[in-house]
PDB file of N, CA and C in Angstrom:
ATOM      1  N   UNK A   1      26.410  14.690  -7.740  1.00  0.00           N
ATOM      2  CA  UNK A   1      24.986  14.562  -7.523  1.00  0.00           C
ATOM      3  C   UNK A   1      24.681  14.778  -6.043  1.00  0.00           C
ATOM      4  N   UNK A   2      23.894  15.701  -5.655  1.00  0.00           N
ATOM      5  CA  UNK A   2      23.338  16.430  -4.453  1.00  0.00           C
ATOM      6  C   UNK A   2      22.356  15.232  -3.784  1.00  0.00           C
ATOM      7  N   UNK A   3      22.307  14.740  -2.752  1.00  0.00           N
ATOM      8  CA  UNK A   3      21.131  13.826  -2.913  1.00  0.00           C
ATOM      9  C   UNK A   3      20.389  14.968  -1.937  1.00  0.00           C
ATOM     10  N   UNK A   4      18.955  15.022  -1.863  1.00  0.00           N
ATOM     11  CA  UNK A   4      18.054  15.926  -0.925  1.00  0.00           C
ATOM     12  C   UNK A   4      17.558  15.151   0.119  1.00  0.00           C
ATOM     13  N   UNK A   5      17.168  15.847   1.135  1.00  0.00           N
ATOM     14  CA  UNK A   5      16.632  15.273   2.143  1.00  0.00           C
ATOM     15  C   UNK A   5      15.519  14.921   1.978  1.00  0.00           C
ATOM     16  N   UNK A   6      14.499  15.232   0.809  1.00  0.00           N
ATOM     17  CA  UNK A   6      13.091  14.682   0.590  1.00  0.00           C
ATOM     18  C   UNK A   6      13.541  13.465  -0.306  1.00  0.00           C
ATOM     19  N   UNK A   7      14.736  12.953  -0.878  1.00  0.00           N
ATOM     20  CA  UNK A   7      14.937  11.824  -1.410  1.00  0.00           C
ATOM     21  C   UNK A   7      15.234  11.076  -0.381  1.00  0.00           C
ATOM     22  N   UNK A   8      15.760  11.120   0.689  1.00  0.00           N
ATOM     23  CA  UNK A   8      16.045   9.882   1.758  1.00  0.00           C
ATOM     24  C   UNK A   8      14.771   9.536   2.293  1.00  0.00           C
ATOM     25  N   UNK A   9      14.159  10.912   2.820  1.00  0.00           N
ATOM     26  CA  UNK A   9      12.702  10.647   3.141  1.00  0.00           C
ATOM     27  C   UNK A   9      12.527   9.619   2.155  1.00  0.00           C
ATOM     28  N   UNK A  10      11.599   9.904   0.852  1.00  0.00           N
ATOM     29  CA  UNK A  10      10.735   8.999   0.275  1.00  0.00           C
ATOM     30  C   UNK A  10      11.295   7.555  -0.036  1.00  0.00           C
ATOM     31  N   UNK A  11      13.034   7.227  -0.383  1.00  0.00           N
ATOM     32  CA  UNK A  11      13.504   6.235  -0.183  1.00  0.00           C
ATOM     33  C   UNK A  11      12.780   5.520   1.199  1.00  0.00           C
ATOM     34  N   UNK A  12      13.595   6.323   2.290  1.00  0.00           N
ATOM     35  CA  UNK A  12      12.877   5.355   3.142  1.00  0.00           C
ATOM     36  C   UNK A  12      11.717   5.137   4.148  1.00  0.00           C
ATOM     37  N   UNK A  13      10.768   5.824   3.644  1.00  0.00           N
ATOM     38  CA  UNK A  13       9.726   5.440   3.425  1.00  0.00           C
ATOM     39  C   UNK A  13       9.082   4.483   2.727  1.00  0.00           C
ATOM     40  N   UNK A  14       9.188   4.541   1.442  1.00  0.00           N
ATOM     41  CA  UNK A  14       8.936   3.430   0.216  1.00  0.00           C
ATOM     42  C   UNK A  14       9.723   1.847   0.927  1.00  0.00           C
ATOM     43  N   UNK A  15      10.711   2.574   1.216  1.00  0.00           N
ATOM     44  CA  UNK A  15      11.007   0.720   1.915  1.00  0.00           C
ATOM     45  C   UNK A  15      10.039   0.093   3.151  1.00  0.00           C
ATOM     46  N   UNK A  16      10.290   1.267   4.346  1.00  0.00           N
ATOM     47  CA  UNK A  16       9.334   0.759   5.378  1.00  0.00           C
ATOM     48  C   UNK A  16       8.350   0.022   4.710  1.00  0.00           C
ATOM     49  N   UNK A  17       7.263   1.092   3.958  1.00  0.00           N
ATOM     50  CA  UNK A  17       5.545   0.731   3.775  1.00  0.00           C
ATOM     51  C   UNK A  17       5.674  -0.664   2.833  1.00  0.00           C
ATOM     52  N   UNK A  18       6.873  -0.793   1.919  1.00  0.00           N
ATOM     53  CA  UNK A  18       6.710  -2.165   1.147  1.00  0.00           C
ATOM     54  C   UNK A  18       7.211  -3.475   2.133  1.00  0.00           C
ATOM     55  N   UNK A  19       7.970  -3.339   3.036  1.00  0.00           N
ATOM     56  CA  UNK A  19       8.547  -4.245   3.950  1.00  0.00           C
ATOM     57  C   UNK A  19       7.271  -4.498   5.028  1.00  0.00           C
ATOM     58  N   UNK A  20       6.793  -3.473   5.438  1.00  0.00           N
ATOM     59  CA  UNK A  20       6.093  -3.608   6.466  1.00  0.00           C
ATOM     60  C   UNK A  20       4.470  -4.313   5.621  1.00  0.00           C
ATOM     61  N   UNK A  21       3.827  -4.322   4.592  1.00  0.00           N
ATOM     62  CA  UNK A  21       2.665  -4.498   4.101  1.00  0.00           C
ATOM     63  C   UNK A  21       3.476  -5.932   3.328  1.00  0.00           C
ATOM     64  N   UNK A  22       4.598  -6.601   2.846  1.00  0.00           N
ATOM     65  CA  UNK A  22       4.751  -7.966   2.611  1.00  0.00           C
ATOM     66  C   UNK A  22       4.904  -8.757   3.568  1.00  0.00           C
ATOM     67  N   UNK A  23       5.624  -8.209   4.762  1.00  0.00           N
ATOM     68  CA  UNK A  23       5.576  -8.831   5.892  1.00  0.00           C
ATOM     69  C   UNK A  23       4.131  -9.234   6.804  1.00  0.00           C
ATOM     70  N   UNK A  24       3.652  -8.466   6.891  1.00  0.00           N
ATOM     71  CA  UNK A  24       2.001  -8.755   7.778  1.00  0.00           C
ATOM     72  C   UNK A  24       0.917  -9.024   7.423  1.00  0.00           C
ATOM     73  N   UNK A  25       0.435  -9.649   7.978  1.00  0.00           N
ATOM     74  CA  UNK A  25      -1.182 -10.143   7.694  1.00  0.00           C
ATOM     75  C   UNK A  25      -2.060 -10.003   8.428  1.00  0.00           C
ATOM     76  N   UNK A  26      -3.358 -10.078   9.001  1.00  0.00           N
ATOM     77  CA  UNK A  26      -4.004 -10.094   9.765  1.00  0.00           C
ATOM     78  C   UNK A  26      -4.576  -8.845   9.827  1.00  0.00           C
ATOM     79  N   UNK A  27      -5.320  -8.873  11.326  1.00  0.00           N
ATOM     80  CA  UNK A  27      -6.359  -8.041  11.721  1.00  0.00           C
ATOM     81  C   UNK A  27      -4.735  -6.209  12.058  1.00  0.00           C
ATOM     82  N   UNK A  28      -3.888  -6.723  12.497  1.00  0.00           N
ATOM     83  CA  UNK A  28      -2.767  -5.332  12.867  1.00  0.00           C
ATOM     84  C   UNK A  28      -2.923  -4.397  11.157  1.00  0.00           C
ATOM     85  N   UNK A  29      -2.629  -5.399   9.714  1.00  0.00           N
ATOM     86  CA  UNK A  29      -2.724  -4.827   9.139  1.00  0.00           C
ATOM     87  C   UNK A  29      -3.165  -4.128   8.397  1.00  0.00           C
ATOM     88  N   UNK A  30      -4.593  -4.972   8.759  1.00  0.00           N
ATOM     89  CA  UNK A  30      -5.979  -3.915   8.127  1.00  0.00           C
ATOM     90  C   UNK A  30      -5.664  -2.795   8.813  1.00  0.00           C
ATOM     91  N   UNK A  31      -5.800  -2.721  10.397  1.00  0.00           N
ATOM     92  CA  UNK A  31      -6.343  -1.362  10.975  1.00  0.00           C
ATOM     93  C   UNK A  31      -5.237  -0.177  10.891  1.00  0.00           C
ATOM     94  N   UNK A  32      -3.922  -0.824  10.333  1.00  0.00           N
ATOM     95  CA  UNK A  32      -2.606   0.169  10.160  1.00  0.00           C
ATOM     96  C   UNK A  32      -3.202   0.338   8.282  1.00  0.00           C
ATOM     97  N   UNK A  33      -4.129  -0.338   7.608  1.00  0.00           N
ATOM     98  CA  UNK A  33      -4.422   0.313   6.381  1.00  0.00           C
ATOM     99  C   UNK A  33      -5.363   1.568   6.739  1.00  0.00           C
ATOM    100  N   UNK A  34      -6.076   1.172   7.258  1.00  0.00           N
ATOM    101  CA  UNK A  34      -7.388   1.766   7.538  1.00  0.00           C
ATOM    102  C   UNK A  34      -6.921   3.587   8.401  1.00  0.00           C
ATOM    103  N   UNK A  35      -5.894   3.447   9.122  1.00  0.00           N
ATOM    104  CA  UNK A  35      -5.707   4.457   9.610  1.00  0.00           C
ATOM    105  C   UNK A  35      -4.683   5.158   8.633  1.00  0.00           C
ATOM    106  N   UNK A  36      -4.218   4.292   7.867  1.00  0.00           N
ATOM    107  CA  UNK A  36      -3.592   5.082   6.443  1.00  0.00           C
ATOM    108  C   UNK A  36      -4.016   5.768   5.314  1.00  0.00           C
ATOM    109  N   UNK A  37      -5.466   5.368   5.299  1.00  0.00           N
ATOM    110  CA  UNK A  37      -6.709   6.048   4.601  1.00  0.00           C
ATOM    111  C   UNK A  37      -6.923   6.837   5.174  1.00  0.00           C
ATOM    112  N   UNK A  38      -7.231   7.029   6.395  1.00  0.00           N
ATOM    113  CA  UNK A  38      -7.789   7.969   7.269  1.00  0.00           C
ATOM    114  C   UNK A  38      -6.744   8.621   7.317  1.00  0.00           C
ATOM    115  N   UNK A  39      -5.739   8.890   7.357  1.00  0.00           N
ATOM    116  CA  UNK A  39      -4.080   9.931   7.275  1.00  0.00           C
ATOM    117  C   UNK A  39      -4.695  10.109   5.987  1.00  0.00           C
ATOM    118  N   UNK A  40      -4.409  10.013   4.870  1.00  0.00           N
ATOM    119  CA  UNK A  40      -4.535   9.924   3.352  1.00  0.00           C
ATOM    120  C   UNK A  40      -5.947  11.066   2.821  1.00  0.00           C
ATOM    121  N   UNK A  41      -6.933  10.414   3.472  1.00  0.00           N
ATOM    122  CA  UNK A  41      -7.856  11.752   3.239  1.00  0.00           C
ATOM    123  C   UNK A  41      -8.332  12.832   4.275  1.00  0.00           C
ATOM    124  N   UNK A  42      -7.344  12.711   5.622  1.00  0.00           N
ATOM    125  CA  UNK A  42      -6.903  14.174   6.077  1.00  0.00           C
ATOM    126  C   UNK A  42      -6.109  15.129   5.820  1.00  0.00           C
ATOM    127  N   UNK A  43      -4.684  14.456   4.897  1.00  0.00           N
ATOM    128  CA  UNK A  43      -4.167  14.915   4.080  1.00  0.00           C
ATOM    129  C   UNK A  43      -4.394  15.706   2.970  1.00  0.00           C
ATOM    130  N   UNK A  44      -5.592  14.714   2.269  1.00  0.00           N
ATOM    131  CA  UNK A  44      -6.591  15.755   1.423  1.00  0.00           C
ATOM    132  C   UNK A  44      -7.420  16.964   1.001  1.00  0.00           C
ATOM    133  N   UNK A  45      -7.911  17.201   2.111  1.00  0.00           N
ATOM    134  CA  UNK A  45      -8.712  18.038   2.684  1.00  0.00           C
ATOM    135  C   UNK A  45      -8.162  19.016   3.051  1.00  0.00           C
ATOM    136  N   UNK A  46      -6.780  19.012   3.969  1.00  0.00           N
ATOM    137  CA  UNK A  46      -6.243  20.003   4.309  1.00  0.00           C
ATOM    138  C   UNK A  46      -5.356  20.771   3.175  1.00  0.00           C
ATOM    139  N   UNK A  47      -5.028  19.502   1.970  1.00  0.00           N
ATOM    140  CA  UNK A  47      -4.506  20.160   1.114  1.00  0.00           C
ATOM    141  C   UNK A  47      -5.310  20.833   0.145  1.00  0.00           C
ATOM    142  N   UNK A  48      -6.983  20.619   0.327  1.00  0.00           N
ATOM    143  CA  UNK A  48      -7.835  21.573  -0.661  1.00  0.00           C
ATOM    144  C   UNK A  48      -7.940  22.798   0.396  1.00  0.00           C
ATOM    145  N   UNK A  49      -8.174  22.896   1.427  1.00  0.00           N
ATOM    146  CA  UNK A  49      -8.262  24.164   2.608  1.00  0.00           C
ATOM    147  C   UNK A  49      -6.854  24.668   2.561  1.00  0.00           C
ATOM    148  N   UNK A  50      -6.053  24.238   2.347  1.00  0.00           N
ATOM    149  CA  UNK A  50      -4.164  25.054   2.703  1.00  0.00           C
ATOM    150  C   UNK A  50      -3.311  24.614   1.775  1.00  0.00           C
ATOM    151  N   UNK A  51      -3.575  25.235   0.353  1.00  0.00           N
ATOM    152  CA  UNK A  51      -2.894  24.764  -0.461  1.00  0.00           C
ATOM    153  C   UNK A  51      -1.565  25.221  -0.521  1.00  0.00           C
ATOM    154  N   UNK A  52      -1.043  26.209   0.489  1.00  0.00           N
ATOM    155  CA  UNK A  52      -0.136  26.918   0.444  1.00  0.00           C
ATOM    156  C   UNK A  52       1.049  25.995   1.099  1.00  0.00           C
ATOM    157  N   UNK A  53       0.713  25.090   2.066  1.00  0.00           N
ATOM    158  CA  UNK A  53       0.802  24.175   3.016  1.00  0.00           C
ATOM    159  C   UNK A  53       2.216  22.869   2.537  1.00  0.00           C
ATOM    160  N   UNK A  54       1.802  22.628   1.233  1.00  0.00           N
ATOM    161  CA  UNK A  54       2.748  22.232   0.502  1.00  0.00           C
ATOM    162  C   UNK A  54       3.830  22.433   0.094  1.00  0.00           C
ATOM    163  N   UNK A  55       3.912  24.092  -0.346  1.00  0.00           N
ATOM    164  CA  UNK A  55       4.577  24.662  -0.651  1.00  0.00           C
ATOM    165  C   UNK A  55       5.942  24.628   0.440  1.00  0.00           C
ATOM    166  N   UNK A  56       4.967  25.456   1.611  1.00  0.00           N
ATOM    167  CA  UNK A  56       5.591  24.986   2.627  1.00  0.00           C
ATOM    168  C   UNK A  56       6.716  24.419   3.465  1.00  0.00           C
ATOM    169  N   UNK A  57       6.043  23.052   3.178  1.00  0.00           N
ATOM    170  CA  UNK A  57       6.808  22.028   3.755  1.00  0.00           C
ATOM    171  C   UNK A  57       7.589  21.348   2.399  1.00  0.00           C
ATOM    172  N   UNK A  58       7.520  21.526   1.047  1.00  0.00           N
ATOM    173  CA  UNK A  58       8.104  21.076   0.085  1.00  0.00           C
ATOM    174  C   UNK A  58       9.522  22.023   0.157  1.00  0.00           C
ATOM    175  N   UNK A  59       9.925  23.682   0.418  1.00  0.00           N
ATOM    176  CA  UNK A  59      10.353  24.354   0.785  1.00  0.00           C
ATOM    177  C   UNK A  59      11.278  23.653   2.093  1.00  0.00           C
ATOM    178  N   UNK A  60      10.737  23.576   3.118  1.00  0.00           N
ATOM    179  CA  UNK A  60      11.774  22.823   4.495  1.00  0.00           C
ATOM    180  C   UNK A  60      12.619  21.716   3.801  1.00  0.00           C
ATOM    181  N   UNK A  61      11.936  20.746   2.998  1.00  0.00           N
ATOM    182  CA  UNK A  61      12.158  19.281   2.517  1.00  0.00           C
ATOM    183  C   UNK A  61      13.415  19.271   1.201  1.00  0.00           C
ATOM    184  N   UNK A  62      13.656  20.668   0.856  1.00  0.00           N
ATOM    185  CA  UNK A  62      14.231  20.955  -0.495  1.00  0.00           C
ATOM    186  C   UNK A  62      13.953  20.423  -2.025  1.00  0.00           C
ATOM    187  N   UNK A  63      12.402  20.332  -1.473  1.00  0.00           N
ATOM    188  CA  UNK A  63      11.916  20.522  -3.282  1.00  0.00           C
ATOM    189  C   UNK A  63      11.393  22.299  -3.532  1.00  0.00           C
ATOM    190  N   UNK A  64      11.458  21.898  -4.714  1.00  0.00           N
ATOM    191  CA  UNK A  64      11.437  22.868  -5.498  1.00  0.00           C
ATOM    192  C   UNK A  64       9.702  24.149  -5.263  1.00  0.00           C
ATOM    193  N   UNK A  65       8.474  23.034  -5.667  1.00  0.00           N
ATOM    194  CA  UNK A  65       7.452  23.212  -5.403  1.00  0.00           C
ATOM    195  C   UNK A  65       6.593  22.063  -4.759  1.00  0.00           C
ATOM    196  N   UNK A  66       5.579  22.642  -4.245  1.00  0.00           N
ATOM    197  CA  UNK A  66       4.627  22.096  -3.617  1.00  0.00           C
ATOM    198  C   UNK A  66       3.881  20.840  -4.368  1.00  0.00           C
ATOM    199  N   UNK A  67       3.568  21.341  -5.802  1.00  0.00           N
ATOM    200  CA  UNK A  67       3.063  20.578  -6.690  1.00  0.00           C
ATOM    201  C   UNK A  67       3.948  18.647  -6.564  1.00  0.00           C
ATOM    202  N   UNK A  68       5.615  19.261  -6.495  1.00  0.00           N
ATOM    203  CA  UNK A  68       6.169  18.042  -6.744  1.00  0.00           C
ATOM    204  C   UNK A  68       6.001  17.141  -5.565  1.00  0.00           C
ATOM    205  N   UNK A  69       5.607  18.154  -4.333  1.00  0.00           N
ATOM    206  CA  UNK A  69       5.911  17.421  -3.308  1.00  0.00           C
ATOM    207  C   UNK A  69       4.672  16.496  -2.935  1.00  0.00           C
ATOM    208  N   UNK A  70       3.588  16.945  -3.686  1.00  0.00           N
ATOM    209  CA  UNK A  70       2.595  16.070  -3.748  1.00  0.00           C
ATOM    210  C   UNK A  70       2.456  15.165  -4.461  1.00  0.00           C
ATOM    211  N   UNK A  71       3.153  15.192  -5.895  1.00  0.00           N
ATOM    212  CA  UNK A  71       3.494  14.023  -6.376  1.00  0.00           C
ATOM    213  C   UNK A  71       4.211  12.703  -6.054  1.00  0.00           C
ATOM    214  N   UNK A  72       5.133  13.112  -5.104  1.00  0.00           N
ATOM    215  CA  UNK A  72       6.271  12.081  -4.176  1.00  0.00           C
ATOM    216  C   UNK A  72       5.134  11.654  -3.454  1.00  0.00           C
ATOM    217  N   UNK A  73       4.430  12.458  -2.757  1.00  0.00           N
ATOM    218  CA  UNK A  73       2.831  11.675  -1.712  1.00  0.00           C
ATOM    219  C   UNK A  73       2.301  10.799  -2.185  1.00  0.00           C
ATOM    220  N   UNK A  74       2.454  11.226  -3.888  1.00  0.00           N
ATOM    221  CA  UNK A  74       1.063  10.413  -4.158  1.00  0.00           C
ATOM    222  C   UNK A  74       1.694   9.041  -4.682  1.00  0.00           C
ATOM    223  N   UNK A  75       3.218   9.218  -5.317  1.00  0.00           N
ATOM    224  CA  UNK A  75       3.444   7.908  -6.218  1.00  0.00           C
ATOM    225  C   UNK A  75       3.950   6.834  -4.535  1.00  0.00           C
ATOM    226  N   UNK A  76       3.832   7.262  -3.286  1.00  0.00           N
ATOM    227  CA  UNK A  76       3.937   6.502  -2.168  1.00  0.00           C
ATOM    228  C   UNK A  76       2.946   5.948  -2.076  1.00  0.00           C
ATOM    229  N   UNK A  77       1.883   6.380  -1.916  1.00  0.00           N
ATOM    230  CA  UNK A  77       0.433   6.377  -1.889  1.00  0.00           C
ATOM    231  C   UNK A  77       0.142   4.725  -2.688  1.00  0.00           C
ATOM    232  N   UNK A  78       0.552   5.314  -4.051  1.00  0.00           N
ATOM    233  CA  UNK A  78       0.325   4.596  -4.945  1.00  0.00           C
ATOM    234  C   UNK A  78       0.982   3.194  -4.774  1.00  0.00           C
ATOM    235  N   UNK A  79       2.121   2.879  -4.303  1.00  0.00           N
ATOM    236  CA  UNK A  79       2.890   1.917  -4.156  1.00  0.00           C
ATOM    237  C   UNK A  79       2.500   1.554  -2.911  1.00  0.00           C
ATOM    238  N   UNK A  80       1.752   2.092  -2.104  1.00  0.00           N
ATOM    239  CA  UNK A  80       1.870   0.845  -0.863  1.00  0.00           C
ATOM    240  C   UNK A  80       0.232   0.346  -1.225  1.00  0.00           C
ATOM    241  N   UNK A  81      -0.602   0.802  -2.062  1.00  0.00           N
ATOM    242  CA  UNK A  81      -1.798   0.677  -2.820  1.00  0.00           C
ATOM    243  C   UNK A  81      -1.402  -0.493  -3.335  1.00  0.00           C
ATOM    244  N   UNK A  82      -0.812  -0.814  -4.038  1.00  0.00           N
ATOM    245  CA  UNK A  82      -0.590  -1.597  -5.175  1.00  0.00           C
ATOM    246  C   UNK A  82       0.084  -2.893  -4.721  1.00  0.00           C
ATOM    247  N   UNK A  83       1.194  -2.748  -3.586  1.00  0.00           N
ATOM    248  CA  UNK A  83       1.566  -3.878  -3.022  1.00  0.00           C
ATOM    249  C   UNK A  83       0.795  -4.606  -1.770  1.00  0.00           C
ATOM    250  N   UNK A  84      -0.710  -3.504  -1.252  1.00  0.00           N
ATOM    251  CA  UNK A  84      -1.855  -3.987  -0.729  1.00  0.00           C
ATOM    252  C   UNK A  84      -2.696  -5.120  -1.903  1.00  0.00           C
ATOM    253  N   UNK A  85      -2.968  -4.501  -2.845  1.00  0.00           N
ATOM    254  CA  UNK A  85      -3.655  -5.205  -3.385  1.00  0.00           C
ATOM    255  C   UNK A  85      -3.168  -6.428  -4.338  1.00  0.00           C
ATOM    256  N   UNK A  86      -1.851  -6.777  -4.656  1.00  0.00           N
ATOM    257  CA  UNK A  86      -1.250  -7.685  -5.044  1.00  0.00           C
ATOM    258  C   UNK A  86      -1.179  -8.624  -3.894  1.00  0.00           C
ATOM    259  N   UNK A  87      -1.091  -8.773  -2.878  1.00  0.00           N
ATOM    260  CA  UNK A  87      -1.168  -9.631  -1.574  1.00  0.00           C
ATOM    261  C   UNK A  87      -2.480  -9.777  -1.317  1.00  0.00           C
ATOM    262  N   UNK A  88      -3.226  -9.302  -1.586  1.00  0.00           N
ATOM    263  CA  UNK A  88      -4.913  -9.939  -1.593  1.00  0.00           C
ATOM    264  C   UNK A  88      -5.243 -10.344  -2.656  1.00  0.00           C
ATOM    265  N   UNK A  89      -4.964 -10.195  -3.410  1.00  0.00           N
ATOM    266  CA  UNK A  89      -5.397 -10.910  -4.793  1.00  0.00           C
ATOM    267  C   UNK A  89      -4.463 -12.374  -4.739  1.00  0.00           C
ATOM    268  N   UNK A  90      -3.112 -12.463  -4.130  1.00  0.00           N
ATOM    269  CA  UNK A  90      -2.539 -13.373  -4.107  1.00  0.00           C
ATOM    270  C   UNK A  90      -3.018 -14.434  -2.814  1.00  0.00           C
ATOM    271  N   UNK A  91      -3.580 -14.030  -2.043  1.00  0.00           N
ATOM    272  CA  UNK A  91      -4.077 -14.456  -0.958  1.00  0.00           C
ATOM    273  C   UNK A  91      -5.390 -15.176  -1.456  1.00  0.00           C
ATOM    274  N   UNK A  92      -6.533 -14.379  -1.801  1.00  0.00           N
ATOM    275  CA  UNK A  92      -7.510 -15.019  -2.576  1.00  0.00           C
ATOM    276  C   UNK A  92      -7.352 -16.244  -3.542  1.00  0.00           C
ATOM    277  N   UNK A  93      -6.741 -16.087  -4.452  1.00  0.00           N
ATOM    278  CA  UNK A  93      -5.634 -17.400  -4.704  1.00  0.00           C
ATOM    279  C   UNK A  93      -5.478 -18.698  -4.345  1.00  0.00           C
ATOM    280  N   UNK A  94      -5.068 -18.320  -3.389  1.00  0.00           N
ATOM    281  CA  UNK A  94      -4.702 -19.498  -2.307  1.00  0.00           C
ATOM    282  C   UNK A  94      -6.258 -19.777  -1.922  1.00  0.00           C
ATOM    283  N   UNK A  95      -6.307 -19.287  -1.339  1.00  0.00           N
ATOM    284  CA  UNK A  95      -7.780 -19.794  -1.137  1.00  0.00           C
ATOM    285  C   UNK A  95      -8.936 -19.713  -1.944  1.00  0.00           C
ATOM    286  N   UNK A  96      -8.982 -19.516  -3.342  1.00  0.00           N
ATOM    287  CA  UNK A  96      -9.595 -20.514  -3.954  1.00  0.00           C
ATOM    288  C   UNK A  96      -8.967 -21.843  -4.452  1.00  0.00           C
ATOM    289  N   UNK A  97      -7.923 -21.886  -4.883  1.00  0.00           N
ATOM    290  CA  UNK A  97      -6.956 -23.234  -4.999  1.00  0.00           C
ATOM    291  C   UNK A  97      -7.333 -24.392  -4.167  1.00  0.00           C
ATOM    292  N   UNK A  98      -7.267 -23.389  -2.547  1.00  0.00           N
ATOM    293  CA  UNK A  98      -7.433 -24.754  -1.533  1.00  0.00           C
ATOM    294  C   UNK A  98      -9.251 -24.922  -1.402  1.00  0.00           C
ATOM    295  N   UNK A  99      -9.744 -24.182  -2.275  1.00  0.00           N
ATOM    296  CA  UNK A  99     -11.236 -24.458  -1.993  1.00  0.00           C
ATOM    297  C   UNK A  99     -11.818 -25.825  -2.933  1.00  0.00           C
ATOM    298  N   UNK A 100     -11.187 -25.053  -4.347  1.00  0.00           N
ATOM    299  CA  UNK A 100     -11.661 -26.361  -5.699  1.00  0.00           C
ATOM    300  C   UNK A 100     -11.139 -27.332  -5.133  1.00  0.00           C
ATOM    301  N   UNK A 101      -9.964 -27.197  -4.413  1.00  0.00           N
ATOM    302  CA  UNK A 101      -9.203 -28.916  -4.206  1.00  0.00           C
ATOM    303  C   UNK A 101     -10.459 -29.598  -3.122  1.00  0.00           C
ATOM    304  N   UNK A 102     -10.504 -29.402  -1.957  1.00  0.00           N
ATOM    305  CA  UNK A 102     -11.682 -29.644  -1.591  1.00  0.00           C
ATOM    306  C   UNK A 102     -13.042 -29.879  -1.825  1.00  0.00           C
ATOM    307  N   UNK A 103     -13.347 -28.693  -3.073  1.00  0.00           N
ATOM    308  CA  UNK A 103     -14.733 -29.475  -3.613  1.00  0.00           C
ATOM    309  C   UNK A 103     -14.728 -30.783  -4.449  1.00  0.00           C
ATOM    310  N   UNK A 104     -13.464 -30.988  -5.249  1.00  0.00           N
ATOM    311  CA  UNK A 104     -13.138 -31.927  -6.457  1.00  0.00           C
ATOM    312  C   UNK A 104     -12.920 -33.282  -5.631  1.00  0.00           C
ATOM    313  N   UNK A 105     -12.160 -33.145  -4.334  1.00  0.00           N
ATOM    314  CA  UNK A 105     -11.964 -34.542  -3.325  1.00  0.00           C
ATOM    315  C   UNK A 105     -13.549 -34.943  -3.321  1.00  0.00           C
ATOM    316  N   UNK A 106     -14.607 -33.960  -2.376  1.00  0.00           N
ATOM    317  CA  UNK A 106     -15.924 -33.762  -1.949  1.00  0.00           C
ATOM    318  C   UNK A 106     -16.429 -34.980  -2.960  1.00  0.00           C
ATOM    319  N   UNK A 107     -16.732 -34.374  -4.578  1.00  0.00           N
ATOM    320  CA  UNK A 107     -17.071 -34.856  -5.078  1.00  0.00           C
ATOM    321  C   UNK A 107     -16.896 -35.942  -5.777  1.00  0.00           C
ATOM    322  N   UNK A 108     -15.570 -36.278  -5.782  1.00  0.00           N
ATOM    323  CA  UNK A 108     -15.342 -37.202  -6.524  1.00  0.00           C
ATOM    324  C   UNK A 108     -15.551 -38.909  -6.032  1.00  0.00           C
ATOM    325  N   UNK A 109     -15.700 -39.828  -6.744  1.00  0.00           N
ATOM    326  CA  UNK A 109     -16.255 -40.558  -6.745  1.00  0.00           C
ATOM    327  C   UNK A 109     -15.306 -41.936  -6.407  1.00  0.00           C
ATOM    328  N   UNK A 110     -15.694 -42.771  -5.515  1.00  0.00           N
ATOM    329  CA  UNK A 110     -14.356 -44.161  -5.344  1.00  0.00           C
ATOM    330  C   UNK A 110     -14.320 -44.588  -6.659  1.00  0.00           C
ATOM    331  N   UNK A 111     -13.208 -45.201  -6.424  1.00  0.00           N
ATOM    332  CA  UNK A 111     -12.709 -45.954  -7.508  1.00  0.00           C
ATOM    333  C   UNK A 111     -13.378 -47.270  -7.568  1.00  0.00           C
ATOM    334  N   UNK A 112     -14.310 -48.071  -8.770  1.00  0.00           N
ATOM    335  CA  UNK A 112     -14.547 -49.096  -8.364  1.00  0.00           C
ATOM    336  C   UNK A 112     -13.838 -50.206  -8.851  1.00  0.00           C
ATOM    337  N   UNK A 113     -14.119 -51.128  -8.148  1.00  0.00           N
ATOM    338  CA  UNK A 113     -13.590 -52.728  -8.045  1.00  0.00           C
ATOM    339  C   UNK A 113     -13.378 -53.204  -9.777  1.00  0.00           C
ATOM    340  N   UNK A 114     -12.010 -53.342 -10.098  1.00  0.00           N
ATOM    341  CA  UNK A 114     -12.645 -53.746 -11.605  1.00  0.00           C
ATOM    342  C   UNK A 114     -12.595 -55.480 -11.768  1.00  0.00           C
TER     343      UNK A 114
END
């Protein structure tokens, strides 16, 4: 079994972006999302203007076609998507948990004298 150089790529890649997005929080990791969108739909664009472009660089990378090599883009894409939004949804979580607990203390009532 041949391994290719666009398989080490996307290996490690896929590790960085999942290591690096479970590890961080805060304001660093919004703006490293945000400029990942912004990579993501410059990427886009250039691939509706230079579709040849793929080919390309799928060619240097030793895939086959362009088509596949956009598929490897996209199922990356997709996975650092998905382990974004599982950490905010898990985050939210937490903070509703620690919110009800707080309203239920708020409200609740002493115990009286029996």
């Amino acid at each position: 079994m041949r391994i290719l150089l666009i398989q080490v790529v996307l290996v490690v890649g896929i590790l960085i972006i999942s290591a690096r997005l479970l590890r961080g929080r805060g304001a660093r990791v919004v703006a490293l999302r945000r400029i990942g969108m912004l990579a993501f739909a410059a990427l886009a664009i250039a691939s509706i203007l230079f579709p040849e472009t793929w080919t390309r660089v799928a060619k240097l990378v030793g895939v086959g076609r362009g088509t596949d090599m956009v598929l490897y883009a996209l199922v990356v894409a997709f996975l650092s998507t998905t382990v974004t939004t599982y950490l905010r949804f898990r985050e939210m979580e937490v903070r509703y948990t620690a919110l009800a607990r707080r309203m239920a203390l708020a409200e609740a009532e002493p115990p009286r004298a029996g």
